[in-house]
Protein backbone atom coordinates (compact mmCIF):
# COMPACT_ATOMS: atom_id res chain seq x y z
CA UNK A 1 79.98 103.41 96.73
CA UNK A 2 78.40 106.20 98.59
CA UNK A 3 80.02 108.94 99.80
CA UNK A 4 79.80 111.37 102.25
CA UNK A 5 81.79 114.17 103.52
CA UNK A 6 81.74 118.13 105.40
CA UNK A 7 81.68 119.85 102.32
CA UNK A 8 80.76 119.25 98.26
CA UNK A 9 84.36 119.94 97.78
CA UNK A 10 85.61 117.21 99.80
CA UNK A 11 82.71 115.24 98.32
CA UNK A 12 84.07 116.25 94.94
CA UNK A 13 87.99 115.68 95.28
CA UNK A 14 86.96 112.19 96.87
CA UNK A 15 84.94 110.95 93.84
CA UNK A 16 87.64 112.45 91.50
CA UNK A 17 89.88 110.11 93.02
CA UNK A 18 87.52 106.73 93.03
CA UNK A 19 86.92 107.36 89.65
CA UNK A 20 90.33 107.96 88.48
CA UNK A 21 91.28 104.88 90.07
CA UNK A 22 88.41 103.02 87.90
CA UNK A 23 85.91 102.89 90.52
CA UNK A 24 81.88 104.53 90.86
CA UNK A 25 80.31 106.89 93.59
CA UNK A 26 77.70 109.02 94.10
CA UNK A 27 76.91 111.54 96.87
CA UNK A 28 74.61 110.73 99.90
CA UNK A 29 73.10 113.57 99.54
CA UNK A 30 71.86 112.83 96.20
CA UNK A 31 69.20 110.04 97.63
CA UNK A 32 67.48 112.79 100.20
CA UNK A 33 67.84 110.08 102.24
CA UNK A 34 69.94 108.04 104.14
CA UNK A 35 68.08 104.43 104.94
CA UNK A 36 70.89 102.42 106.61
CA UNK A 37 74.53 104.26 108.59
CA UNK A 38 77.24 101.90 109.50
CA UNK A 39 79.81 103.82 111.66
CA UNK A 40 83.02 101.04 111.44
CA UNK A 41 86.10 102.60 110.97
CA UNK A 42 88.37 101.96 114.03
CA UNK A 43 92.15 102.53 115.10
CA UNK A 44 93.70 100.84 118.07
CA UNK A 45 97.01 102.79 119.00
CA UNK A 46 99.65 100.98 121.11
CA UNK A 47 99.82 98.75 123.91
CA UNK A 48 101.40 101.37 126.80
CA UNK A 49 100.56 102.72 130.23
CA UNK A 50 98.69 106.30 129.87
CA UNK A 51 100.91 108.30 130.88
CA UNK A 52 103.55 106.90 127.75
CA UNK A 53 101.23 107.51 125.33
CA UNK A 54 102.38 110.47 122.79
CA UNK A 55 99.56 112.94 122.81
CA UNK A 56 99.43 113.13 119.15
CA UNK A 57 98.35 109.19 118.66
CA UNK A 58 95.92 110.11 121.71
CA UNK A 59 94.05 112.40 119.50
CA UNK A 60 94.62 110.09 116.64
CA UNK A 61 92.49 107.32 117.60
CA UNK A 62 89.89 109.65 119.54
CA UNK A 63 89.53 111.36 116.06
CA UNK A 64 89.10 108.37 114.20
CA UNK A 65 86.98 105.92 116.83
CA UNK A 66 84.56 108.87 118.67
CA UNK A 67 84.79 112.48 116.43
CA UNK A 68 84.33 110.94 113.55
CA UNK A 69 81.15 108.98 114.48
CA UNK A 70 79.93 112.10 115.90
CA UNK A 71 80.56 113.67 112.66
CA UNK A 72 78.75 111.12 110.75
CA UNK A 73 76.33 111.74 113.39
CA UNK A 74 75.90 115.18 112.51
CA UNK A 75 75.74 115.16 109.12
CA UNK A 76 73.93 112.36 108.61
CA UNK A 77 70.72 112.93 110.99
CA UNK A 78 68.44 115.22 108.61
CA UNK A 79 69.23 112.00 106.13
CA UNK A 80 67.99 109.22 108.38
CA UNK A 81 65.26 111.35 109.63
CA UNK A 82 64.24 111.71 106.38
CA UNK A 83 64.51 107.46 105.33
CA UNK A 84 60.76 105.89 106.64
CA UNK A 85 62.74 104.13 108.80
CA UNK A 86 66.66 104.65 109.27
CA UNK A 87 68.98 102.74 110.80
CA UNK A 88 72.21 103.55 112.35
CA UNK A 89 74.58 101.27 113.44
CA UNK A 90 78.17 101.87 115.34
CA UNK A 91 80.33 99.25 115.88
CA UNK A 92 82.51 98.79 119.32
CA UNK A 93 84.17 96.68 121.39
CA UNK A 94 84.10 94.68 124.96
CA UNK A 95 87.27 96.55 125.48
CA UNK A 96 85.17 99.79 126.06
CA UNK A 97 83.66 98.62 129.34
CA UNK A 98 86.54 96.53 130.35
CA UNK A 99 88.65 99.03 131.13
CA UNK A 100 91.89 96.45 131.01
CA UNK A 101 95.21 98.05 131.87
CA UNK A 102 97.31 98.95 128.13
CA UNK A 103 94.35 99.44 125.88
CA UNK A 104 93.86 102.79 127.29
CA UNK A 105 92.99 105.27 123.78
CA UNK A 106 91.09 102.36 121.73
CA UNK A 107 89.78 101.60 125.36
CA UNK A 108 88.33 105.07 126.36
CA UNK A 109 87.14 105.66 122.43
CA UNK A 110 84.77 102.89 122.48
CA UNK A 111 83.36 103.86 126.01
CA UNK A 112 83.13 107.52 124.55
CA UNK A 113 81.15 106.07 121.25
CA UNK A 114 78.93 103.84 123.27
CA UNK A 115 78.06 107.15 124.93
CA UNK A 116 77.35 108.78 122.26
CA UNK A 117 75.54 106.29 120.69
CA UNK A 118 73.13 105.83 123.55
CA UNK A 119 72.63 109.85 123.92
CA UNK A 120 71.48 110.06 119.75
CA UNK A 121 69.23 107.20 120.30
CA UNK A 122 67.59 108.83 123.46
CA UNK A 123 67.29 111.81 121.18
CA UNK A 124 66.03 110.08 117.96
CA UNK A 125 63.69 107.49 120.50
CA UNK A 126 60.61 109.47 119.86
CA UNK A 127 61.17 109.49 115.57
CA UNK A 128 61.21 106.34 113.19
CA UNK A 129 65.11 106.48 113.37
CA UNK A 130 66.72 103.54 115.41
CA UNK A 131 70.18 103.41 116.59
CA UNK A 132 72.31 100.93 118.20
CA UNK A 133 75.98 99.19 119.14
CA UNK A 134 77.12 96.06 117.46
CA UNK A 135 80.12 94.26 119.34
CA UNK A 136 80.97 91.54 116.70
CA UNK A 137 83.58 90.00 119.06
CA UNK A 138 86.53 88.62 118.22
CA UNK A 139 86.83 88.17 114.32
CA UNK A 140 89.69 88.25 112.10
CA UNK A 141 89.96 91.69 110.75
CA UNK A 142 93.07 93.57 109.63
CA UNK A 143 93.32 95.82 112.55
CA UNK A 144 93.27 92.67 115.03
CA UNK A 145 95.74 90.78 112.32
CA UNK A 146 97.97 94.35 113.35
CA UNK A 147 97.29 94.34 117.11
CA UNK A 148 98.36 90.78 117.84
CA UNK A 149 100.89 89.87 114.81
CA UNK A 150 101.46 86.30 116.52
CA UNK A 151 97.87 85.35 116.25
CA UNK A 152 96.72 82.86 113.72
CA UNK A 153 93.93 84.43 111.55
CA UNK A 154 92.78 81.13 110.18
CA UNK A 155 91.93 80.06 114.05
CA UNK A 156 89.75 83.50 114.15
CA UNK A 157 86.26 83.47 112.87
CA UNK A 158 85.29 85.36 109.80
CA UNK A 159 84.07 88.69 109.18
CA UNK A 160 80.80 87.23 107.20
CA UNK A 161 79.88 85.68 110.73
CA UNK A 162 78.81 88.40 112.33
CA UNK A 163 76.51 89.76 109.37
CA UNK A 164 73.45 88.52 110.08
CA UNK A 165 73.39 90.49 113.32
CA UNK A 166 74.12 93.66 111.68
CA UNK A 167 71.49 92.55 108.83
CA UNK A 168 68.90 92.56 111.64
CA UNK A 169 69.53 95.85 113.43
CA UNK A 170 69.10 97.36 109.69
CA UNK A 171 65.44 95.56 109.09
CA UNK A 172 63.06 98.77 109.16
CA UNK A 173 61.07 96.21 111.30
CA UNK A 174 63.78 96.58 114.01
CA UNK A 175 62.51 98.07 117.06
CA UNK A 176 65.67 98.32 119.30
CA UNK A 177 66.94 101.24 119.99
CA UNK A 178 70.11 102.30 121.98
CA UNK A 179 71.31 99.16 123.06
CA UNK A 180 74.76 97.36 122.56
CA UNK A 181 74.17 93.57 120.59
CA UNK A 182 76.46 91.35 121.67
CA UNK A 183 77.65 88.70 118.59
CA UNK A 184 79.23 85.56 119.11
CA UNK A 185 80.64 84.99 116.26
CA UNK A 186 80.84 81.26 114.30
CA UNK A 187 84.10 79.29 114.44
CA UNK A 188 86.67 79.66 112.02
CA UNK A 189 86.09 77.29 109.45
């Protein structure tokens, strides 16, 4: 495990913990480099008109799905600058440029990171760094398995389907920059 945080104390309090709990890490900034960023932590919210969503989960899932990429963002650029050829790769959703009625903060957090995603690669465009979107579909996850309880996971494809496309936008032969892949994703086996 790699980690990465604001400052070495955060860095420091986080790998107490993994290795307390039996695990290994090492801090990013050990390498002087950072060759491949996946940005894939998400939160969805609730189902709800805008104007019943509590403010506080509003902030929630902006913090999580588009502050925190452009936090990774920020502290990450001198690292992939410094890789011969970093990748960075953000992963978002149809949802962001559907604009369906209910989906509202997941909704306007993945149109906010696709954004932002296209403005870094417009600003890295002229450096060996490449940066784009993934949108793995639908796939069985956790946070879908929590979004739509009823749904049979075992109907949804896997996770694993989807890697090859992410494989490919980290190749340091990989010349895209700055644009969404779309994955459709194997059946469920």
């Amino acid at each position: 495990m790699v980690l990465a945080a604001r400052t070495v104390g955060g860095l420091e309090e986080v790998d107490d913990r993994v290795r307390a709990a039996g695990g290994s890490a090492t801090l990013v900034q050990r390498y002087g480099r950072l060759d491949i960023l996946v940005g894939n932590a998400a939160e969805f919210g609730v189902f709800s008109p805008l104007g019943h969503i509590d403010p506080k989960l509003w902030d929630d899932v902006l913090a999580i799905n588009l502050t925190a990429n452009w936090r990774l963002i920020r502290a990450m650029d001198p690292l992939l600058r410094a890789a011969p050829s970093g990748r960075a790769i953000f992963v978002t959703s149809r949802l962001g440029r559907d604009a369906l009625p209910y989906y509202g903060p997941y909704a306007v957090s993945k149109a906010g990171l696709e954004t932002l995603v296209r403005i870094y690669a417009g600003e890295v465009a002229k450096t060996a760094v490449r940066v784009n979107l993934i949108d793995p579909g639908v796939v069985r996850t956790r946070l879908r398995a929590r979004i739509f309880p009823g749904e049979n996971p075992a109907a949804l494809p896997a996770p694993e389907s989807v890697t090859d496309a992410f494989v490919e936008l980290a190749l340091p032969d990989c010349t895209r920059n700055g644009e969404i892949v779309t994955v459709s994703p194997s059946p469920a086996t």
